[in-house]
N, C-alpha and C. Protein backbone atom coordinates (compact mmCIF):
# COMPACT_ATOMS: atom_id res chain seq x y z
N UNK A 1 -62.36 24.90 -33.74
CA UNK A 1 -62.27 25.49 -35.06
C UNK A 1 -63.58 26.16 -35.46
N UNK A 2 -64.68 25.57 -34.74
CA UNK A 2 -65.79 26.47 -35.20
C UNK A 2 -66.00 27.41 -34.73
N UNK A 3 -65.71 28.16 -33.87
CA UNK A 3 -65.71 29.03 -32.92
C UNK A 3 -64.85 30.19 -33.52
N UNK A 4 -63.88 29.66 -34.31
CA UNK A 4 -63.13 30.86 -34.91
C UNK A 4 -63.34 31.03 -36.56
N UNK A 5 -64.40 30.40 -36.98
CA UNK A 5 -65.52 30.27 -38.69
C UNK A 5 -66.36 31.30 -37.99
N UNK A 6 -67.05 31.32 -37.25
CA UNK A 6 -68.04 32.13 -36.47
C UNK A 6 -67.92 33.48 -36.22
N UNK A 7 -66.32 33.80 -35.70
CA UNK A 7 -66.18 34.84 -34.77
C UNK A 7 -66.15 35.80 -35.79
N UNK A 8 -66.50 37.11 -35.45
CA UNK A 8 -66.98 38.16 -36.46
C UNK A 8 -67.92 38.15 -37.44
N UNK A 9 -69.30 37.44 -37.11
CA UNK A 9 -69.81 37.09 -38.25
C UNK A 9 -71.44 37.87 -37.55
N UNK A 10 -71.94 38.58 -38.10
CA UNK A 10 -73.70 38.58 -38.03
C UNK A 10 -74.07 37.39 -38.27
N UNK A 11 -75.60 37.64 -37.09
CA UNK A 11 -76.63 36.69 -37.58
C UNK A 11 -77.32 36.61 -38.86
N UNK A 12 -77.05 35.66 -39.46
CA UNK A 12 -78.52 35.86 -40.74
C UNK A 12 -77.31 36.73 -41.83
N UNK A 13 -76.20 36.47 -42.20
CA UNK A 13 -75.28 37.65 -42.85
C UNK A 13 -74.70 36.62 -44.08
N UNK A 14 -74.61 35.45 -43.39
CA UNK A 14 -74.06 34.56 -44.48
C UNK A 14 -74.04 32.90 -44.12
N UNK A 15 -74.79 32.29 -44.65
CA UNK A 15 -75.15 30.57 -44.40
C UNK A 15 -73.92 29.83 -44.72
N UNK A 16 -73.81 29.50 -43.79
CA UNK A 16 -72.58 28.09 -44.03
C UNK A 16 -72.95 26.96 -44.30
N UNK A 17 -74.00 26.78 -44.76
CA UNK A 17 -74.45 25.17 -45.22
C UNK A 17 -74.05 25.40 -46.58
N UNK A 18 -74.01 24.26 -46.69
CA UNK A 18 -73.75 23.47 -48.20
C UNK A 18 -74.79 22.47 -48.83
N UNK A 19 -74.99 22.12 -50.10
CA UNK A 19 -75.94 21.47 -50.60
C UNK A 19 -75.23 20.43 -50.61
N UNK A 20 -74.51 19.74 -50.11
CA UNK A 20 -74.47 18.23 -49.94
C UNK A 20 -75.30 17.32 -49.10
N UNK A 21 -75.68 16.00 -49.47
CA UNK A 21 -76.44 15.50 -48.76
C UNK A 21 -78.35 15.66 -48.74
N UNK A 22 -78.50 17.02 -49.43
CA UNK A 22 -79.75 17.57 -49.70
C UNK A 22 -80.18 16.98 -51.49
N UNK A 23 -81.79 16.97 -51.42
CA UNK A 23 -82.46 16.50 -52.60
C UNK A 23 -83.52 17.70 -52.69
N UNK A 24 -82.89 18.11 -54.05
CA UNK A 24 -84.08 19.13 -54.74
C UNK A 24 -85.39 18.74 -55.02
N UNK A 25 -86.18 19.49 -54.89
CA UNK A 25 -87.67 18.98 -55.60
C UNK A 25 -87.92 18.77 -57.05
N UNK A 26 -88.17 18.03 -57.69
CA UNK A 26 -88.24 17.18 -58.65
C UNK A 26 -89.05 19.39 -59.26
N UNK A 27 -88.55 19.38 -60.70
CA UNK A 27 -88.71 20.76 -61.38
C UNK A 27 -88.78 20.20 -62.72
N UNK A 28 -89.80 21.38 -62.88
CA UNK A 28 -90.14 21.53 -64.67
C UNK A 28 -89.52 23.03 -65.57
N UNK A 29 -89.25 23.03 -66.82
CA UNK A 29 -89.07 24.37 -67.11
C UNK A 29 -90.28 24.78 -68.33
N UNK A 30 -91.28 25.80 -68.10
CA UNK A 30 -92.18 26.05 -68.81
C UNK A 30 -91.41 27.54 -69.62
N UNK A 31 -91.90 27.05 -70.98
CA UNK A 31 -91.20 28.17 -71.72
C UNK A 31 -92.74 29.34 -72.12
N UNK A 32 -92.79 30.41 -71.71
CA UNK A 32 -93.71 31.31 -72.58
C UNK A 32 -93.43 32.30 -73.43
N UNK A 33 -94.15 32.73 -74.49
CA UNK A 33 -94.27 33.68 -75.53
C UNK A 33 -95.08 35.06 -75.29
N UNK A 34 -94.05 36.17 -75.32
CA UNK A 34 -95.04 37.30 -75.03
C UNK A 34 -95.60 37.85 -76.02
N UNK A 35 -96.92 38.82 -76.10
CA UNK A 35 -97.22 39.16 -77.13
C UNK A 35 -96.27 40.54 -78.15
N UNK A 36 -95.53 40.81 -77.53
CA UNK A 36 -94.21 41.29 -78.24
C UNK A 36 -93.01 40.61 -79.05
N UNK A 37 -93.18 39.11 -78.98
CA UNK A 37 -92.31 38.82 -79.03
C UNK A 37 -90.82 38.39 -78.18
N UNK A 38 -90.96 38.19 -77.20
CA UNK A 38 -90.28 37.81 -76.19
C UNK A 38 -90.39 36.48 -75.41
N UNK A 39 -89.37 35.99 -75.58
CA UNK A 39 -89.73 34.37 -75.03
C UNK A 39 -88.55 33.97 -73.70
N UNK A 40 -89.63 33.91 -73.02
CA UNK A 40 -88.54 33.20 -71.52
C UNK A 40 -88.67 31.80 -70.62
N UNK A 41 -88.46 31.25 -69.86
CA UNK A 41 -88.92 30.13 -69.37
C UNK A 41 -88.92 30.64 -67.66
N UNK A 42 -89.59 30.04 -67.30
CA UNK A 42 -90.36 29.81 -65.95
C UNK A 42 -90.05 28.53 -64.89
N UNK A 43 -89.07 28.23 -64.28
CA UNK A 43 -89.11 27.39 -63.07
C UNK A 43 -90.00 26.56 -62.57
N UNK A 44 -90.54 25.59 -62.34
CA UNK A 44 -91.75 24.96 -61.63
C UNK A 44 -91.43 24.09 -60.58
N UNK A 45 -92.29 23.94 -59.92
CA UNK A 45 -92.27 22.33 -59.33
C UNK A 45 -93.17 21.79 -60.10
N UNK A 46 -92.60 20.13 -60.21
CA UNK A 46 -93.54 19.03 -61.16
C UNK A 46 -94.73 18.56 -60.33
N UNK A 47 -95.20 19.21 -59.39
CA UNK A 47 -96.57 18.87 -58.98
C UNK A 47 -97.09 20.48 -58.92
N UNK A 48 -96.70 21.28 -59.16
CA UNK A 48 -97.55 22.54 -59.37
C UNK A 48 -97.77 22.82 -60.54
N UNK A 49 -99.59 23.68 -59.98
CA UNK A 49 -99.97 24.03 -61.39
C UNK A 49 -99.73 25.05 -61.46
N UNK A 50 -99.82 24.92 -63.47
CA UNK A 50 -98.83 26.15 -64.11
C UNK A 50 -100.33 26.59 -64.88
N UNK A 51 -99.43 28.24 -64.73
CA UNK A 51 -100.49 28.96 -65.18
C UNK A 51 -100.65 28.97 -66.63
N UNK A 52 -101.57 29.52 -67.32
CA UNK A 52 -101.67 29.50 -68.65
C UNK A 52 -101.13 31.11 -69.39
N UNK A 53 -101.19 31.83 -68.43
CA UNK A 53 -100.33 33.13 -68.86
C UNK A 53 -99.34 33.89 -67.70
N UNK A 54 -98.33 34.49 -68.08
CA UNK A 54 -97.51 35.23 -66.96
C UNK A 54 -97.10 36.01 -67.20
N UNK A 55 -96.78 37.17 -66.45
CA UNK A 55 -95.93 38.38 -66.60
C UNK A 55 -94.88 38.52 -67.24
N UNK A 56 -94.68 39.09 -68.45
CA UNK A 56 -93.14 39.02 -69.16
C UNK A 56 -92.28 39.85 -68.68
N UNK A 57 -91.24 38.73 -69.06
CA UNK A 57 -90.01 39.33 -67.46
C UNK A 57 -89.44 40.80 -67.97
N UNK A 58 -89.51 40.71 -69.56
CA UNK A 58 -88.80 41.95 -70.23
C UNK A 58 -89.73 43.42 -70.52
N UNK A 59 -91.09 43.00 -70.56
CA UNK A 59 -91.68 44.42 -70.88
C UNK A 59 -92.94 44.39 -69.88
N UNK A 60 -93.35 43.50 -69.33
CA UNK A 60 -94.64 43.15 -68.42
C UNK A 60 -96.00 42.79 -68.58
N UNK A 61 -95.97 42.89 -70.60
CA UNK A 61 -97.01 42.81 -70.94
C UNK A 61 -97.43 41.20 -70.63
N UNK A 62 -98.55 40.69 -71.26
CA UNK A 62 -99.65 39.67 -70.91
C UNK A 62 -98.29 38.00 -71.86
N UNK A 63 -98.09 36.99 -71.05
CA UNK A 63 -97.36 36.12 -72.16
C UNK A 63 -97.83 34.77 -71.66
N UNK A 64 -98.23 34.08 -73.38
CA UNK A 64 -98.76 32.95 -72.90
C UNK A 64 -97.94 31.64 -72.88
N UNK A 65 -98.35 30.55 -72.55
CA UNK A 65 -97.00 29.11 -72.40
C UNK A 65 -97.35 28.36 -73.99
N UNK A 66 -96.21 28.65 -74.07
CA UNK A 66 -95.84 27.88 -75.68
C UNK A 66 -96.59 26.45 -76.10
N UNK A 67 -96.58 26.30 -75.24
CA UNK A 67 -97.53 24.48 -75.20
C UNK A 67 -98.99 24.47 -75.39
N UNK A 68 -99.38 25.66 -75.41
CA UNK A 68 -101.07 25.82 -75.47
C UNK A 68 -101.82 25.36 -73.95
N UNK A 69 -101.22 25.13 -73.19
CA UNK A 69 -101.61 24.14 -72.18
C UNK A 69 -102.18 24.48 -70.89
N UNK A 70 -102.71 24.27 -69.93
CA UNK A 70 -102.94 25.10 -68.68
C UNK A 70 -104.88 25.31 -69.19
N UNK A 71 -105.21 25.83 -67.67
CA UNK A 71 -106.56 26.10 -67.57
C UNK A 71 -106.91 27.40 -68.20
N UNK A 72 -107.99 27.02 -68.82
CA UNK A 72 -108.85 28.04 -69.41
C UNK A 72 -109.47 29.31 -68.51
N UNK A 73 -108.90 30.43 -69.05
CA UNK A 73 -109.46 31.78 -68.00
C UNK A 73 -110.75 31.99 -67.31
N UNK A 74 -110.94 31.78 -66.23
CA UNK A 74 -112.22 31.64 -65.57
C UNK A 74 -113.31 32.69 -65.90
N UNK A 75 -114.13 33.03 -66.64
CA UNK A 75 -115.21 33.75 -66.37
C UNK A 75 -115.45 34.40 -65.38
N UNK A 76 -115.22 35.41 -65.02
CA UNK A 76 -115.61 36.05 -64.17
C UNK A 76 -116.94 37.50 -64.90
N UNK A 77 -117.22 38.18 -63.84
CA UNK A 77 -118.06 39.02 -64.40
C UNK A 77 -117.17 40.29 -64.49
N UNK A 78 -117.70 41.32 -64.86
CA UNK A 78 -117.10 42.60 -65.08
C UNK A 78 -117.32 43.42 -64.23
N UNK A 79 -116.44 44.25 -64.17
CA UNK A 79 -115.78 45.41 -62.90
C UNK A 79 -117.29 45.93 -62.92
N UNK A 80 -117.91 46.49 -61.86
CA UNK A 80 -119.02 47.20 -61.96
C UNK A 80 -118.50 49.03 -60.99
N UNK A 81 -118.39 49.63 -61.68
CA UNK A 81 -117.92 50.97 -61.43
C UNK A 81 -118.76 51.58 -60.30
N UNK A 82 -118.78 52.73 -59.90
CA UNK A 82 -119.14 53.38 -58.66
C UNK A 82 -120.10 54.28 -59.78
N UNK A 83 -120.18 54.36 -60.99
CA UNK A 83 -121.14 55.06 -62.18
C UNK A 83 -122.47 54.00 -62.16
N UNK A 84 -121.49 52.54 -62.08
CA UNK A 84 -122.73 51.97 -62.56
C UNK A 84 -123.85 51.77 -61.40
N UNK A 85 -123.15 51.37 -60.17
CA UNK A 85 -123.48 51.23 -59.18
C UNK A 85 -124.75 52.44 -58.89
N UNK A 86 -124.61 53.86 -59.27
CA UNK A 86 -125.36 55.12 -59.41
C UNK A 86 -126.10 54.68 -60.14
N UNK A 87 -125.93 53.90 -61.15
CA UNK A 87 -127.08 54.29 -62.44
C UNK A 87 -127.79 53.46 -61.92
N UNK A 88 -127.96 52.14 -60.75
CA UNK A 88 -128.77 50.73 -60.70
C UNK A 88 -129.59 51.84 -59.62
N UNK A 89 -129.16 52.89 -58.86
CA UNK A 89 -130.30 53.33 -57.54
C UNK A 89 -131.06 54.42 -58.14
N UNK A 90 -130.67 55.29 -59.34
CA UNK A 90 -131.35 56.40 -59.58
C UNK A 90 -131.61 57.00 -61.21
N UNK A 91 -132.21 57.40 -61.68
CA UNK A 91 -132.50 57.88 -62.88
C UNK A 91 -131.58 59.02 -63.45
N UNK A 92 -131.54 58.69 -64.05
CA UNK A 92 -130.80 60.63 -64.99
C UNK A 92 -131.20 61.76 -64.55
N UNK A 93 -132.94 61.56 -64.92
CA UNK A 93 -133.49 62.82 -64.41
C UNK A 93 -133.05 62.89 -62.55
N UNK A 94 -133.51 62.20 -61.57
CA UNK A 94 -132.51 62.43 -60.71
C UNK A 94 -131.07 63.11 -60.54
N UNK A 95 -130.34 62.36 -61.06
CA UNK A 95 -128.70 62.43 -60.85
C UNK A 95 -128.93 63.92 -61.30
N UNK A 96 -129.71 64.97 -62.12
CA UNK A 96 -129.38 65.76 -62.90
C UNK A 96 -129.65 67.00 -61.79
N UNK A 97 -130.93 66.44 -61.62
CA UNK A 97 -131.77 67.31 -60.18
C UNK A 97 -131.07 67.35 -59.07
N UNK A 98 -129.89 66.32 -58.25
CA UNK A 98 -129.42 66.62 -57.61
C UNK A 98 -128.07 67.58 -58.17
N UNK A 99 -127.27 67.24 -59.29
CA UNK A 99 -126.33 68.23 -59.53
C UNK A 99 -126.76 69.63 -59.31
N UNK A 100 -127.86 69.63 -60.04
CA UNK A 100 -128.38 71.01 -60.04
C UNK A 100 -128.24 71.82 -58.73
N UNK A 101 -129.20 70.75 -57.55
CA UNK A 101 -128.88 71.90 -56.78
C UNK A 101 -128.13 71.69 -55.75
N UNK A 102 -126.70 70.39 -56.11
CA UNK A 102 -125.41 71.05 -55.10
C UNK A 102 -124.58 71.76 -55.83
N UNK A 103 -124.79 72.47 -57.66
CA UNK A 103 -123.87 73.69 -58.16
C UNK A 103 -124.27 74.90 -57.17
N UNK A 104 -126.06 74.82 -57.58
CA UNK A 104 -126.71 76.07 -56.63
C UNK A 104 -126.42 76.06 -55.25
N UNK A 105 -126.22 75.60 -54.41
CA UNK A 105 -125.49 75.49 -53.11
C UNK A 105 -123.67 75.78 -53.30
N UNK A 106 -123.30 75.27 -53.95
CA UNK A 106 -121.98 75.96 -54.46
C UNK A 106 -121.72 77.29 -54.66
N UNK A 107 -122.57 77.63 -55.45
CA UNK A 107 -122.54 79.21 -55.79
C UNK A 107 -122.98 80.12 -55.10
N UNK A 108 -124.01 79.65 -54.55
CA UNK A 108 -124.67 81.12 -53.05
C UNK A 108 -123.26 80.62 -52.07
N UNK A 109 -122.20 79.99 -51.88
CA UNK A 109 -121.34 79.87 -50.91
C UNK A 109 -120.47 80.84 -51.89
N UNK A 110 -119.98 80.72 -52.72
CA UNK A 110 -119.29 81.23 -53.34
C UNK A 110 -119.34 83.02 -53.30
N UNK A 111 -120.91 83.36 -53.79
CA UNK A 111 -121.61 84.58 -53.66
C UNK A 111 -121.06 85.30 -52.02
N UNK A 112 -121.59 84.12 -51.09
CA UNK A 112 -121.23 84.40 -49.61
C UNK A 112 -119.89 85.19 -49.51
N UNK A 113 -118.78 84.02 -49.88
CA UNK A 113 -117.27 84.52 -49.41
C UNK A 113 -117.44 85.64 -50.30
N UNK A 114 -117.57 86.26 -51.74
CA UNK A 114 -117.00 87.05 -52.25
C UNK A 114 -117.51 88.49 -51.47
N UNK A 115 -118.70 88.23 -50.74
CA UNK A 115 -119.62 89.56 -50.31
C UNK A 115 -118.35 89.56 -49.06
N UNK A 116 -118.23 88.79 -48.15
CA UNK A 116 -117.14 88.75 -47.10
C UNK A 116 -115.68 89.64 -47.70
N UNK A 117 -115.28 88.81 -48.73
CA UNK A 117 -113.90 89.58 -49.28
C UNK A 117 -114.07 91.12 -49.24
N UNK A 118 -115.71 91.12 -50.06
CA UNK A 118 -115.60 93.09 -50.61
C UNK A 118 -116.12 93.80 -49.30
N UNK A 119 -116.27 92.78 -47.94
CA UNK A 119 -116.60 93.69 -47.31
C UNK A 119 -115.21 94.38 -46.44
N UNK A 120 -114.46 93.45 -46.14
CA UNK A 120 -113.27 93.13 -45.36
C UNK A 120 -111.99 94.18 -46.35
N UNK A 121 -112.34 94.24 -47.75
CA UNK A 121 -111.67 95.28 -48.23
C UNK A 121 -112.01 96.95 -48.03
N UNK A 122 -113.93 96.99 -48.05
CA UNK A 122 -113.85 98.43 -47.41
C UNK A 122 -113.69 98.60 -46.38
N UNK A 123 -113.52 97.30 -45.55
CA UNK A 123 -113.37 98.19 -43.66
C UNK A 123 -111.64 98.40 -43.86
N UNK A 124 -110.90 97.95 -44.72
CA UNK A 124 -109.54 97.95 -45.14
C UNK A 124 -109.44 99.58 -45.30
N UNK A 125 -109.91 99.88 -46.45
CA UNK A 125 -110.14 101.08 -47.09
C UNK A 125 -110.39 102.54 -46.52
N UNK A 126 -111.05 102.14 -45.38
CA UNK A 126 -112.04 103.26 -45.03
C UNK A 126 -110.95 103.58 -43.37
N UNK A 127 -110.13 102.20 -42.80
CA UNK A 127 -109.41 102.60 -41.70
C UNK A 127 -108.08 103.39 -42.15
């Protein structure tokens, strides 16, 4: 009989077990509040820790657990940008001196191609 439960079936397409005989892991339900106004609950296991804020399921903004409860947001330091990172190796007057002269390197290239264009138009012109 099992052989014909089986026959026509993919692998991995559909489980024939049943939850009899099986024990769930002992679960909590944590309810949170979003700052919109939106309130949902959250699944747990009763030995995991729960966070003190989570993603709201309805708009995504920031939502915290109704209980006040959970660890306090770790301190961390602040993003340090690829600006700031510039400003710790070099001065203004620097940063300013180099703009300066990769515009001026910009523009004699610029000067370059356009002399190329007007030349490539009179050999145009003149054949």
């Amino acid at each position: 009989m099992a052989e014909r439960a089986l026959r026509g079936t993919r692998l991995g397409a559909t489980s024939y077990e049943n939850d009899r005989n099986t024990d769930l892991a002992p679960r909590q339900e944590v309810t949170y509040d979003c700052t919109r106004g939106h309130r949902f609950s959250v699944t747990f296991a009763t030995e995991a820790e729960i966070p003190a804020e989570w993603e709201c399921r309805f708009c995504g903004d920031r939502a915290l657990r109704r209980d006040g409860g959970g660890e306090e947001p770790k301190n961390t330091k602040p993003v340090r940008t690829h600006w700031d990172m510039l400003l710790e190796r070099r001065s203004m007057e620097d940063l300013e001196e180099v703009l300066a002269e990769r515009l001026e390197l910009l523009r004699s290239r610029r000067r370059e191609e356009a002399a190329k264009v007007e030349e490539i138009a009179k050999q145009r012109q003149s054949a």
